[in-house]
Protein backbone atom coordinates (compact mmCIF):
# COMPACT_ATOMS: atom_id res chain seq x y z
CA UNK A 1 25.39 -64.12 -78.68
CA UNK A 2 22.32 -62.72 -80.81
CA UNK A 3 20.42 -62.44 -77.83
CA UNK A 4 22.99 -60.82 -76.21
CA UNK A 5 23.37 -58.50 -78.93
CA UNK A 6 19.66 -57.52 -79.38
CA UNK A 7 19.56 -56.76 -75.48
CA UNK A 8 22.39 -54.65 -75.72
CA UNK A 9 21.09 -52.48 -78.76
CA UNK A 10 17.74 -52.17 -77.21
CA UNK A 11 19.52 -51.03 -73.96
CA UNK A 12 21.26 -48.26 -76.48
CA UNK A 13 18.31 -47.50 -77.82
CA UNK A 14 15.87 -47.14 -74.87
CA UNK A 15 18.80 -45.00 -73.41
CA UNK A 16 19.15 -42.66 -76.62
CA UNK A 17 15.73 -41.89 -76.04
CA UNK A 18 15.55 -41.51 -72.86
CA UNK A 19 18.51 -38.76 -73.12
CA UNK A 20 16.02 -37.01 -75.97
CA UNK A 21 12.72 -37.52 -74.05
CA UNK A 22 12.49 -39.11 -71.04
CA UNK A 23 8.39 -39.23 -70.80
CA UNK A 24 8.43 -41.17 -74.09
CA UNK A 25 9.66 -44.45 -72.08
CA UNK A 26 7.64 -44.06 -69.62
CA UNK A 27 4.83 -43.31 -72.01
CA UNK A 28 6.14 -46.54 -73.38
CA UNK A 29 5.34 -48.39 -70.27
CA UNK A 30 2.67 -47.20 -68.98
CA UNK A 31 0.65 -48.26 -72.33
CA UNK A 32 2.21 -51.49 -72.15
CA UNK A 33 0.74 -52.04 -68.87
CA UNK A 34 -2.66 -50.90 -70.43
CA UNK A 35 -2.56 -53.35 -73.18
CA UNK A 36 -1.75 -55.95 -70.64
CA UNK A 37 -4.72 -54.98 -68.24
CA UNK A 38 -7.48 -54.59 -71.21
CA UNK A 39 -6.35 -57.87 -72.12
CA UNK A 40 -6.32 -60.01 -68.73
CA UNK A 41 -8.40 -62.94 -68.15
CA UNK A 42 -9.85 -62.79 -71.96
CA UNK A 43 -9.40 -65.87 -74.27
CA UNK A 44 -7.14 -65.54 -77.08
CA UNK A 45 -8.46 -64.49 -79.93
CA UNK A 46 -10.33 -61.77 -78.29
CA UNK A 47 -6.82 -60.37 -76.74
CA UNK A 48 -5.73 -60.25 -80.33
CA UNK A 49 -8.29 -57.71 -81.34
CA UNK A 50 -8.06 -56.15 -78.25
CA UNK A 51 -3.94 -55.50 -78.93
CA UNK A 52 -4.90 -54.34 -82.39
CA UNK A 53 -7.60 -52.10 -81.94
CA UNK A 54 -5.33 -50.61 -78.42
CA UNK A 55 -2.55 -50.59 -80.49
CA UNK A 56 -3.09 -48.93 -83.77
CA UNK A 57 -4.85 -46.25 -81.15
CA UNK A 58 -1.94 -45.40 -79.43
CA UNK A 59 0.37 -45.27 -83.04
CA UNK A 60 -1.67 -43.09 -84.55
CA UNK A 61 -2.07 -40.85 -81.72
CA UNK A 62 1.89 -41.06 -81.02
CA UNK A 63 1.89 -40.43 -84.79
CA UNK A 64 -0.43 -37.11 -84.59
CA UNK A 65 2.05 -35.70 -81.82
CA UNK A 66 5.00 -36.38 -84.01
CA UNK A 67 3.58 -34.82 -86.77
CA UNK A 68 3.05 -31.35 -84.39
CA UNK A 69 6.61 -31.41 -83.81
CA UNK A 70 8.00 -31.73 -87.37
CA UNK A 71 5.46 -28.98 -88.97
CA UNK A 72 6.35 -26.63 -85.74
CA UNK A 73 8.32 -23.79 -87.42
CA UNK A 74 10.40 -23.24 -83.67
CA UNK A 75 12.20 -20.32 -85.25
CA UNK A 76 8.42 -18.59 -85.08
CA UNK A 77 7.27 -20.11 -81.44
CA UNK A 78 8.88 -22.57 -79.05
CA UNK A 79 6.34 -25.52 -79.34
CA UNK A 80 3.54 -26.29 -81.33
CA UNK A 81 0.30 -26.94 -80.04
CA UNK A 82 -3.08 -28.51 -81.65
CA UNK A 83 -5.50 -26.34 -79.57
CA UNK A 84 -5.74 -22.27 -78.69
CA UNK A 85 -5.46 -22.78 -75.44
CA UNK A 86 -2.86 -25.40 -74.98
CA UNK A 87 -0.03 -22.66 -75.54
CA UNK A 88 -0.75 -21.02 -72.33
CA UNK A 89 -1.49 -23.90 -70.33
CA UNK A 90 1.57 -25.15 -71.29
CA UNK A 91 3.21 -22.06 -70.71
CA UNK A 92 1.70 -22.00 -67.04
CA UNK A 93 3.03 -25.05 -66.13
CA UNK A 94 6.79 -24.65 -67.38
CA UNK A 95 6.22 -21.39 -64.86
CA UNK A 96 5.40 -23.48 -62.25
CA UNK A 97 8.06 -25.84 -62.47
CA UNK A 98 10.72 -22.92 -62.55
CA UNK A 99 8.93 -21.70 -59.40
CA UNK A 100 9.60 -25.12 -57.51
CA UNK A 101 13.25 -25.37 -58.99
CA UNK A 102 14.05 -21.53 -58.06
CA UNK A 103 14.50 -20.72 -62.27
CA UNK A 104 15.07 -17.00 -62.39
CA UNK A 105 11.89 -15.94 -63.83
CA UNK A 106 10.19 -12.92 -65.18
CA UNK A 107 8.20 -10.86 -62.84
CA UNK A 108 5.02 -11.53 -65.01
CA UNK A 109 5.72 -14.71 -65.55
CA UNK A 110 5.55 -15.54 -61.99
CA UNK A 111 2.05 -13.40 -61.80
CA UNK A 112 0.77 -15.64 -64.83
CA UNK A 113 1.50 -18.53 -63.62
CA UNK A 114 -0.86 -18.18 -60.29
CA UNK A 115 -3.19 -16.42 -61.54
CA UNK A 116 -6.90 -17.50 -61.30
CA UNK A 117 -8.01 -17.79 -65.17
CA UNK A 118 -8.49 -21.62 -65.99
CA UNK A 119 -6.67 -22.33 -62.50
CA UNK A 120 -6.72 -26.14 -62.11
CA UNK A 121 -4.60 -28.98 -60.21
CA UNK A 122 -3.79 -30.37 -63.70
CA UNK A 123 -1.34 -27.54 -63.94
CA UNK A 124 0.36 -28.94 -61.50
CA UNK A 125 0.21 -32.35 -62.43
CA UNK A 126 2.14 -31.21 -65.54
CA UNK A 127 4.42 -28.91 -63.27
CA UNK A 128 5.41 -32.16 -61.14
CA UNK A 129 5.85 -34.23 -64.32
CA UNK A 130 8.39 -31.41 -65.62
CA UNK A 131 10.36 -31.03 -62.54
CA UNK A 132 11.09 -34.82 -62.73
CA UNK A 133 11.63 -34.99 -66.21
CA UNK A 134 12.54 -31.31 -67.78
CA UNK A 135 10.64 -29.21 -69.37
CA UNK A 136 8.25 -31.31 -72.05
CA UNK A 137 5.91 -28.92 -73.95
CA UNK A 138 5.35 -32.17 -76.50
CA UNK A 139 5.46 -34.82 -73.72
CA UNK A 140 2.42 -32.93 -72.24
CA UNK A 141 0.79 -34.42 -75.17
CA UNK A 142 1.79 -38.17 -74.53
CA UNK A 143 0.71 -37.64 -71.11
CA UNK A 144 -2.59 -36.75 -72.40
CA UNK A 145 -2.42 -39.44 -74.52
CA UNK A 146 -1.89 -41.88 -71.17
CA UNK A 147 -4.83 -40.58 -69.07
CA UNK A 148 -7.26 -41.17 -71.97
CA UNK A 149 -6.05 -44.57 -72.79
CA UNK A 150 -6.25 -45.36 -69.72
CA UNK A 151 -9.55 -44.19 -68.73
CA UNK A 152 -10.94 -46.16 -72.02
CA UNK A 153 -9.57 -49.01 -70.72
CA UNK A 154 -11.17 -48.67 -67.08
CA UNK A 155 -14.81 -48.32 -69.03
CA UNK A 156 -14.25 -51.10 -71.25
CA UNK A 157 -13.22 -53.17 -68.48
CA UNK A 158 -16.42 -52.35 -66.71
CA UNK A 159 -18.26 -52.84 -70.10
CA UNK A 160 -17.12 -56.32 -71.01
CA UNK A 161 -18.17 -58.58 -67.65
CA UNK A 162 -21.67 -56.16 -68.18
CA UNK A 163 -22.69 -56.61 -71.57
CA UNK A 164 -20.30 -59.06 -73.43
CA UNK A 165 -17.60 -59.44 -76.16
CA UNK A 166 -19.53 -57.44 -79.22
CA UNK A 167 -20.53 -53.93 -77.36
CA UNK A 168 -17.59 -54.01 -75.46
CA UNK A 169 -15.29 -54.21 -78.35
CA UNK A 170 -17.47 -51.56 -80.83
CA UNK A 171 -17.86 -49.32 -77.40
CA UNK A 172 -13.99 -49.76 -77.19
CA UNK A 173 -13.53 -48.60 -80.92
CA UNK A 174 -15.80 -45.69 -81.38
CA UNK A 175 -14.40 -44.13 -78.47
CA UNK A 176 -11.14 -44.35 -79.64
CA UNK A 177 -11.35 -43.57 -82.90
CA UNK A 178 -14.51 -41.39 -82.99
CA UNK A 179 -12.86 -37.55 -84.19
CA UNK A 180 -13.62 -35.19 -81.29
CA UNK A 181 -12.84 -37.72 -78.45
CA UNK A 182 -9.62 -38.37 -80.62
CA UNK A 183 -8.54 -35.09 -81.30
CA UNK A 184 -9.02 -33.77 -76.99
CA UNK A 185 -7.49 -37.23 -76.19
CA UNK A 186 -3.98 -35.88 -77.76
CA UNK A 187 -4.79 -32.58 -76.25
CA UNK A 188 -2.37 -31.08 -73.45
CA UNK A 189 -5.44 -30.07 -71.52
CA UNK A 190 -7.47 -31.05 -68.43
CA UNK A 191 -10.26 -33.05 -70.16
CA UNK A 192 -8.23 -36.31 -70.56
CA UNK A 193 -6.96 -36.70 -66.78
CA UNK A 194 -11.10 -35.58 -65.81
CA UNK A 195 -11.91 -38.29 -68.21
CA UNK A 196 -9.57 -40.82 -66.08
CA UNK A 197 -11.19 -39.95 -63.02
CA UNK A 198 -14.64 -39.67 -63.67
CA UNK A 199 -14.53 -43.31 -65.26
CA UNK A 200 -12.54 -44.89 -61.95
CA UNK A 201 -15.67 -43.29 -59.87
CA UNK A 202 -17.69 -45.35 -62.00
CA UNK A 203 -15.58 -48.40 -61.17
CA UNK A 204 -15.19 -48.08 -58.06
CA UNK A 205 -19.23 -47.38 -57.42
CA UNK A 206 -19.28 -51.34 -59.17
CA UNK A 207 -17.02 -52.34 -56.86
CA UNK A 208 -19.00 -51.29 -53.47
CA UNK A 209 -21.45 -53.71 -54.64
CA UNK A 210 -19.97 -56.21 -56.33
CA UNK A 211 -16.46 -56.54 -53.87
CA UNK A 212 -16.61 -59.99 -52.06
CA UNK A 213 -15.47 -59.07 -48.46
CA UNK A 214 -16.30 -55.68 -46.28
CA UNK A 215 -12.04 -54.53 -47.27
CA UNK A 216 -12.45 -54.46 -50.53
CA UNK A 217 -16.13 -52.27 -50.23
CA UNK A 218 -14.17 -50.02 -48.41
CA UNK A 219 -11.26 -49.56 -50.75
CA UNK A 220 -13.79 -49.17 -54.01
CA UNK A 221 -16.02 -46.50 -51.86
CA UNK A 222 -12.10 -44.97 -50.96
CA UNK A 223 -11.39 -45.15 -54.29
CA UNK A 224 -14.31 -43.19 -55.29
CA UNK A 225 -14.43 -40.35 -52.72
CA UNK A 226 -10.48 -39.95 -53.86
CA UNK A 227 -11.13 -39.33 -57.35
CA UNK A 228 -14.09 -37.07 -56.72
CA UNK A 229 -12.10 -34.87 -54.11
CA UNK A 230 -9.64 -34.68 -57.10
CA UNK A 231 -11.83 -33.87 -59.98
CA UNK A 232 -12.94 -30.99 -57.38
CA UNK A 233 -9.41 -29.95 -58.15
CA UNK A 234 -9.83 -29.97 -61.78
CA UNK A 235 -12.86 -28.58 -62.61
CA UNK A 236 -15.34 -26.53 -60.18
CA UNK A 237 -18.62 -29.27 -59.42
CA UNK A 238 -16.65 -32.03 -60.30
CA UNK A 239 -16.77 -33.65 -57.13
CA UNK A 240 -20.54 -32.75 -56.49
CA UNK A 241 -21.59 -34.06 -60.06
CA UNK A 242 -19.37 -36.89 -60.00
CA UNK A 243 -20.78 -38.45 -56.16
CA UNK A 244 -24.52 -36.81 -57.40
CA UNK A 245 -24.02 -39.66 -60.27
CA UNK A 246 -22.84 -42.48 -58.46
CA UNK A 247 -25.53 -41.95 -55.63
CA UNK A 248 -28.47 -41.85 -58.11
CA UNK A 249 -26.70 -44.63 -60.25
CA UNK A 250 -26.54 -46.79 -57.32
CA UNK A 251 -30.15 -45.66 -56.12
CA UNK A 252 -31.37 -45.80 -59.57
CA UNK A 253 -29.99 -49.83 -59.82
CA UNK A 254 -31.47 -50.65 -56.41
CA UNK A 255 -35.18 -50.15 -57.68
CA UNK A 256 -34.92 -51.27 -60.75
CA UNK A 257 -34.51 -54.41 -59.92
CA UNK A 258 -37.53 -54.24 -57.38
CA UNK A 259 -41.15 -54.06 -59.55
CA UNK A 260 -42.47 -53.10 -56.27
CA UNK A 261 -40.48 -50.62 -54.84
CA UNK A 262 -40.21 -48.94 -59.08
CA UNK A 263 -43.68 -48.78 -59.03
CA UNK A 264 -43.86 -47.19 -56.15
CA UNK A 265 -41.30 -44.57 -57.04
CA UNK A 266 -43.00 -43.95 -60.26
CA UNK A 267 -45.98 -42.93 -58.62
CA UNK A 268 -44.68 -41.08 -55.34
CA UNK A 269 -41.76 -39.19 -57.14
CA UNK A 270 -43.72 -36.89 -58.79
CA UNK A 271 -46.02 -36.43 -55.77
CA UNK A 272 -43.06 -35.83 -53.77
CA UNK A 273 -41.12 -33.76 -56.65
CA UNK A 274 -44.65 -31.70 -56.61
CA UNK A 275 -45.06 -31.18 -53.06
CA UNK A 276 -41.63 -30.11 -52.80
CA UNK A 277 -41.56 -27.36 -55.55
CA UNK A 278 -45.22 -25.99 -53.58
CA UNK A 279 -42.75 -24.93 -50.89
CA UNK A 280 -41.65 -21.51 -51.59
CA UNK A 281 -37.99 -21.45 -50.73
CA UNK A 282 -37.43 -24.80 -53.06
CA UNK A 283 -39.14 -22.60 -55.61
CA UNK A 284 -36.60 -19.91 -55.28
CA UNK A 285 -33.79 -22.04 -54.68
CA UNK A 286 -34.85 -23.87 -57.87
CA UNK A 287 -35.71 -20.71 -60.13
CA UNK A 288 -32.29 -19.21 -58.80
CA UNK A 289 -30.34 -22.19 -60.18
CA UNK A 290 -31.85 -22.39 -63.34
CA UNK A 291 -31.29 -18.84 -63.80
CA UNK A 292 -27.76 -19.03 -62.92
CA UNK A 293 -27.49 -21.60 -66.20
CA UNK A 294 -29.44 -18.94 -68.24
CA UNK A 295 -27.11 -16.46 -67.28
CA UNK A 296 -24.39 -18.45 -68.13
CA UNK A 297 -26.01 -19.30 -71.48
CA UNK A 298 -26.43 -15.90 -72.24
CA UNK A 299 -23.08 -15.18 -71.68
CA UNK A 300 -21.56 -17.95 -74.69
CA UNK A 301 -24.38 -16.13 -77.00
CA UNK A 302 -21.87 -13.13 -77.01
CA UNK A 303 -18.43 -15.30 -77.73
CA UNK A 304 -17.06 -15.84 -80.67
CA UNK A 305 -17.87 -18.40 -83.28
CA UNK A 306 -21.79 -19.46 -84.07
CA UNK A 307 -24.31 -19.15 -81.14
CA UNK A 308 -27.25 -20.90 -80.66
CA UNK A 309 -30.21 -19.63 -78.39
CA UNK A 310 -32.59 -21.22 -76.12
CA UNK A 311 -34.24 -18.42 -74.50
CA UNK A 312 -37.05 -15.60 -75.77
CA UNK A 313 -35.53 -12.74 -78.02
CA UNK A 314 -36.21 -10.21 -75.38
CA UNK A 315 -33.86 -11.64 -72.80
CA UNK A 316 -30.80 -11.01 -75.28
CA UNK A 317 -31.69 -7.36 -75.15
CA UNK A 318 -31.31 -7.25 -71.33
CA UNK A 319 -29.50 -9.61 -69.90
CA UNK A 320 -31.62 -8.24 -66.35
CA UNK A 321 -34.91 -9.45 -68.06
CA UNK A 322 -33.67 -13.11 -66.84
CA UNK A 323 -34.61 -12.17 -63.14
CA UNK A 324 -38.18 -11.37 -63.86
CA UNK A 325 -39.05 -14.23 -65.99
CA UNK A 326 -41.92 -16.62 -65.88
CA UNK A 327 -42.72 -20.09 -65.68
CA UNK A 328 -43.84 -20.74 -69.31
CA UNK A 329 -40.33 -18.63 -69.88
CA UNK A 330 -38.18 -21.52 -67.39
CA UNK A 331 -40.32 -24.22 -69.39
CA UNK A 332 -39.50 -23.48 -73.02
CA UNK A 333 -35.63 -22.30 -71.75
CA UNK A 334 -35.79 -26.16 -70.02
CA UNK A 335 -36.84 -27.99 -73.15
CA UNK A 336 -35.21 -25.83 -75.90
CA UNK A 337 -31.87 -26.60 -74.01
CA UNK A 338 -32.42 -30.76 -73.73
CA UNK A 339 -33.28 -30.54 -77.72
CA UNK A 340 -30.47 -28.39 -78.88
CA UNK A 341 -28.04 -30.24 -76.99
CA UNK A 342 -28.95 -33.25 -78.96
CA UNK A 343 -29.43 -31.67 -82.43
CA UNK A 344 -27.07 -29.00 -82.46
CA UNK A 345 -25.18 -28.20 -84.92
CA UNK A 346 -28.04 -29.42 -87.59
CA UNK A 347 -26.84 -30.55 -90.50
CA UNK A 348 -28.66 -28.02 -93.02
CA UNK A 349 -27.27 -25.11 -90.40
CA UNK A 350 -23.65 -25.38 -91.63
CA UNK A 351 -21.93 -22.40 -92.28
CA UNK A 352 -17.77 -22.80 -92.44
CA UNK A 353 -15.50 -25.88 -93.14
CA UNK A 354 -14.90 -26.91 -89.69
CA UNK A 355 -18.60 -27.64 -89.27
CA UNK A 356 -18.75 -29.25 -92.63
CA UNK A 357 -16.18 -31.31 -91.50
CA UNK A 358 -18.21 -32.45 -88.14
CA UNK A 359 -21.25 -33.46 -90.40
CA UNK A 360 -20.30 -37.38 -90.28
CA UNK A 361 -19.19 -37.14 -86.85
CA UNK A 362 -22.92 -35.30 -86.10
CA UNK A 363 -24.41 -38.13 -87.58
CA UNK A 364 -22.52 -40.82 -85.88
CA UNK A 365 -23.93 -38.81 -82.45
CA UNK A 366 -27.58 -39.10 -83.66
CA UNK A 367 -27.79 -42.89 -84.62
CA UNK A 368 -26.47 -42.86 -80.98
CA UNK A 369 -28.77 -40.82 -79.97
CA UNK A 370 -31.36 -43.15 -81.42
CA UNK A 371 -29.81 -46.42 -80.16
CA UNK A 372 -29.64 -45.47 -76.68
CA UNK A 373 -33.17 -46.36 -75.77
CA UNK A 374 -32.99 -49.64 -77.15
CA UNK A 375 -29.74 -50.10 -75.69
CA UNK A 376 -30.66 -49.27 -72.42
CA UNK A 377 -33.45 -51.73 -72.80
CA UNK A 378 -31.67 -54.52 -73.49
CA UNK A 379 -28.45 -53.62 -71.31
CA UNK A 380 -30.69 -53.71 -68.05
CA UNK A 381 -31.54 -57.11 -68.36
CA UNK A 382 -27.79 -57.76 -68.53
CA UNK A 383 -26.22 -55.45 -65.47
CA UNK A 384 -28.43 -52.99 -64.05
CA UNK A 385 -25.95 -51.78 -61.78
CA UNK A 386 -23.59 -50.88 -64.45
CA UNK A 387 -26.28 -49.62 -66.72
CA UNK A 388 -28.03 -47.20 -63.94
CA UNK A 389 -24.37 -46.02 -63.52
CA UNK A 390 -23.31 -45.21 -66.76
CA UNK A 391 -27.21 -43.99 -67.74
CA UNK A 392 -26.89 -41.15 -64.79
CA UNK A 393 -23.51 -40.16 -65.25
CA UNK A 394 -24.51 -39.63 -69.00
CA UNK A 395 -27.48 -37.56 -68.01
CA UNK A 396 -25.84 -35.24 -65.00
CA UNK A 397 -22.98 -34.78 -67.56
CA UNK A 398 -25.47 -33.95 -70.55
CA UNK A 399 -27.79 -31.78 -68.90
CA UNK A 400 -25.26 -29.52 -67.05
CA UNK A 401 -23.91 -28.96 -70.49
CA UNK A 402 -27.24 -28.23 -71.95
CA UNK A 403 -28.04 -25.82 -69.39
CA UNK A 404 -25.32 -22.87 -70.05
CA UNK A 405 -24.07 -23.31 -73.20
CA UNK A 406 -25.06 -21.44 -76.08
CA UNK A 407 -21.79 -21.48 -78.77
CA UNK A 408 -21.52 -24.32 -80.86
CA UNK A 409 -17.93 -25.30 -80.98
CA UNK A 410 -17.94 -25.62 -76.61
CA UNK A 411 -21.32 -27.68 -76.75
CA UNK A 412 -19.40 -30.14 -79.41
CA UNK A 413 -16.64 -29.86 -77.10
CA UNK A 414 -18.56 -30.51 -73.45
CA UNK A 415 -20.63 -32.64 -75.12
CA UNK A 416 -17.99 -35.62 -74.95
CA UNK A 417 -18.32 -35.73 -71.13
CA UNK A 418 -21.28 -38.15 -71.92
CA UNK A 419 -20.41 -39.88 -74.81
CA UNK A 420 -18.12 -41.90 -73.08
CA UNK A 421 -20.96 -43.36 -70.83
CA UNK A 422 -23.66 -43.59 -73.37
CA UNK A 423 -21.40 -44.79 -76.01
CA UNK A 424 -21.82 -48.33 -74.38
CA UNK A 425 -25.54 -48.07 -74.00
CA UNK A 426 -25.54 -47.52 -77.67
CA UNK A 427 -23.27 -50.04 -78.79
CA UNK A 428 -25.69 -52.66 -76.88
CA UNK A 429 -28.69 -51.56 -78.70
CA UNK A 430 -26.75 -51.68 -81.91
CA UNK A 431 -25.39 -55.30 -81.12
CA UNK A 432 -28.84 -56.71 -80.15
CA UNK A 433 -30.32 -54.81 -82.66
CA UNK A 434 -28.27 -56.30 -85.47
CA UNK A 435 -28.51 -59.98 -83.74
CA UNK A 436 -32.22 -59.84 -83.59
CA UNK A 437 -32.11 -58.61 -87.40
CA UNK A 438 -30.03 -61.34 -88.26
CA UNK A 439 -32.42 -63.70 -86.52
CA UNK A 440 -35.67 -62.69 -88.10
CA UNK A 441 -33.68 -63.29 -91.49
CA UNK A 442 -32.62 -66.66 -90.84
CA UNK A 443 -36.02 -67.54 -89.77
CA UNK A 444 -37.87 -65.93 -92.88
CA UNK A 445 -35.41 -68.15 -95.10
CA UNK A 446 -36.48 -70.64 -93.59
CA UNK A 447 -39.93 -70.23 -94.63
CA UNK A 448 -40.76 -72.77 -98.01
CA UNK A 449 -43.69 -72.65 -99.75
CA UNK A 450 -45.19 -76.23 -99.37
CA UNK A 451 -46.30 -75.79 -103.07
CA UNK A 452 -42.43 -75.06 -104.27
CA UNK A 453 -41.04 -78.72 -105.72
């Protein structure tokens, strides 16, 4: 009768709020079913840290959401949103969904909503969601919420056959926990569903090695031409970046592996780069794309917010001056762009409370930073494959950023496409690091001085 009972009140109770919000139970699901594959096939008392850390990440994300909608004054605006730019997005795909449903609209309404500013598929992945459940300016969030937890989950799952139970489990933690992938994981925008996809091409490049028979190669490599045809859809290059990574991860883990055929490389790919660049339409080719990224740089100079530059006063005069520069010009635009992206915003550069607030999180990315060699080290004599993957998507994502921007707040922002990949490299070096530490302290204590009694 008890049982009976309980079954019946939860049956209420799911049904209450599924009347109030129907994406909340199926938010409720799907992270179920994410707990439950994070944790497969591990022993128990790693599935108990796993549930705790997966968890508490969900509740307090949940919790964040909740909190939006109980300090939303919705006599002032309809919904409350976290970012600028959520509002509209939001906005756009309500539009949408009246569109599909035939909702009288307004005239400019209907212009908005197809217009090509920040046009993206994701729009109508939240149009399609709203059509089947109502209209769910807060759910947006939760759906957020799912595509990020679920592409953490994908990574770490890659992570822990690769490198073990520690890095896997502080990789797991830092990323969900660490405040700017935290705070765009709760976000209604594109980034978390990109995030999703870019970490199942990484999976599914492991699988067309490591699948046992010819069907399941053919699925993975399926699986990752799918999800780079739709991050086309997202974001413009995604699906050019995201096959660019797993063909040079792939190539990258092939030679590694070979000390011939990597010392070979390392002497004929500069000979080849060399002869290459002699020709002159690679030279313009090559000069034309890197000024396209200076253009774009110079562009986020004049945004709002603090700037940073990596190019010669006199271009920011003339924005024209970009076409006739030089070579030493391309170099020091090439270099100042790799360094800033790593050590901007500097910590003695602050200059408002937001940034103040960054500082720890600005540290956190240069001990990183500083682990990632060592990690990469160490995590190649565990899985190359998985460590040439992770190393080039981290790279193609980092130096596409560090090309064209030039305002702080979007490098901070674009800057966590690659600390999802890196993140693991690091958290190896920091593991191994901390082992070997360990180690040379045991030993030294072991050391007695034969003249000691």
């Amino acid at each position: 009768m008890t049982t009976t009972r309980a079954a019946i009140a939860l049956g209420v109770l799911v049904g209450v709020v599924y009347t109030l919000s129907p994406l909340t139970v199926w938010f409720a699901a799907a992270m179920a079913l994410v707990v439950w594959a994070a944790r497969r096939g591990l022993d128990a008392d790693e599935q108990r840290w796993i549930a705790v850390v997966l968890v508490t990440a969900i509740a307090v994300r949940v919790l964040a959401v909740a909190a939006l909608f109980v300090a939303t004054d919705r006599d002032a605006v309809p919904f409350g949103s976290f970012f600028g730019d959520e509002e509209y997005f939001i906005k756009r795909s309500i539009w949408l969904r009246n569109v599909a449903l035939g909702v009288p609209m307004h005239g400019a309404d209907l212009i908005y909503g197809f217009e090509d500013y920040s046009a993206t598929s994701y729009l109508y992945v939240l149009a399609f969601v709203q059509v089947l459940v109502g209209p769910a300016p807060y759910g947006a969030h939760l759906l957020g919420i799912a595509f990020y937890m679920a592409g953490t989950v994908v990574l770490y799952r890659v992570a822990r056959p690769a490198y073990g139970r520690g890095p896997a489990l502080v990789g797991l933690a830092v990323l969900l926990f660490l405040p700017s992938q935290f705070a765009w994981s709760i976000s209604a925008l594109k980034e978390p569903l990109f995030f999703l996809l870019t970490a199942s091409t990484v999976t599914g490049a492991v699988g067309v090695v490591r699948a046992r028979t010819p069907w399941r190669r053919v699925v993975a490599a399926a699986s990752v031409i799918g999800a780079a045809a739709a991050l086309e859809t997202i974001r413009p290059y995604g699906a050019a970046l995201s096959l660019c990574s797993v063909v040079a991860g792939l190539t990258a883990a092939f030679v590694v592996v070979r000390p011939r055929l990597l010392l070979a490389t390392i002497v004929a790919l500069p000979i080849a780069i060399g002869a290459a660049l002699s020709r002159p339409q690679v030279q313009y080719r090559v000069n034309a794309a890197i000024q396209s990224a200076a253009q774009q740089h110079w562009g986020h100079i004049n945004t709002p917010g603090v700037v940073y530059k990596l190019l010669d006063d006199q271009f920011y005069a003339d924005r024209r001056e970009i076409e006739r520069w030089g070579p030493r010009d391309v170099l020091r635009f090439l270099v100042r762009a790799v360094a800033d992206y790593v050590t901007v915003p500097l910590p003695w550069q602050v200059q408002s409370q937001a940034a103040l607030a960054y500082l720890p999180e600005q540290v956190i990315w240069y001990a990183m930073v500083a682990l990632a060699p060592f990690g990469i080290v160490f995590a190649m004599r565990r899985d190359s494959t998985v460590t040439c993957l992770l190393l080039v998507h981290a790279a193609i994502a980092a130096l596409t950023v560090a090309l064209i921007s030039g305002n702080v707040g979007t490098l901070v922002r674009h800057r966590g496409l690659a600390v999802p990949y890196l993140l693991w490299l690091s958290a190896v070096g920091a593991c191994e690091l901390f082992v070997r530490a360990g180690g040379l302290v045991e030993r030294s204590n072991m050391k007695v001085d034969p003249a000691w009694p």
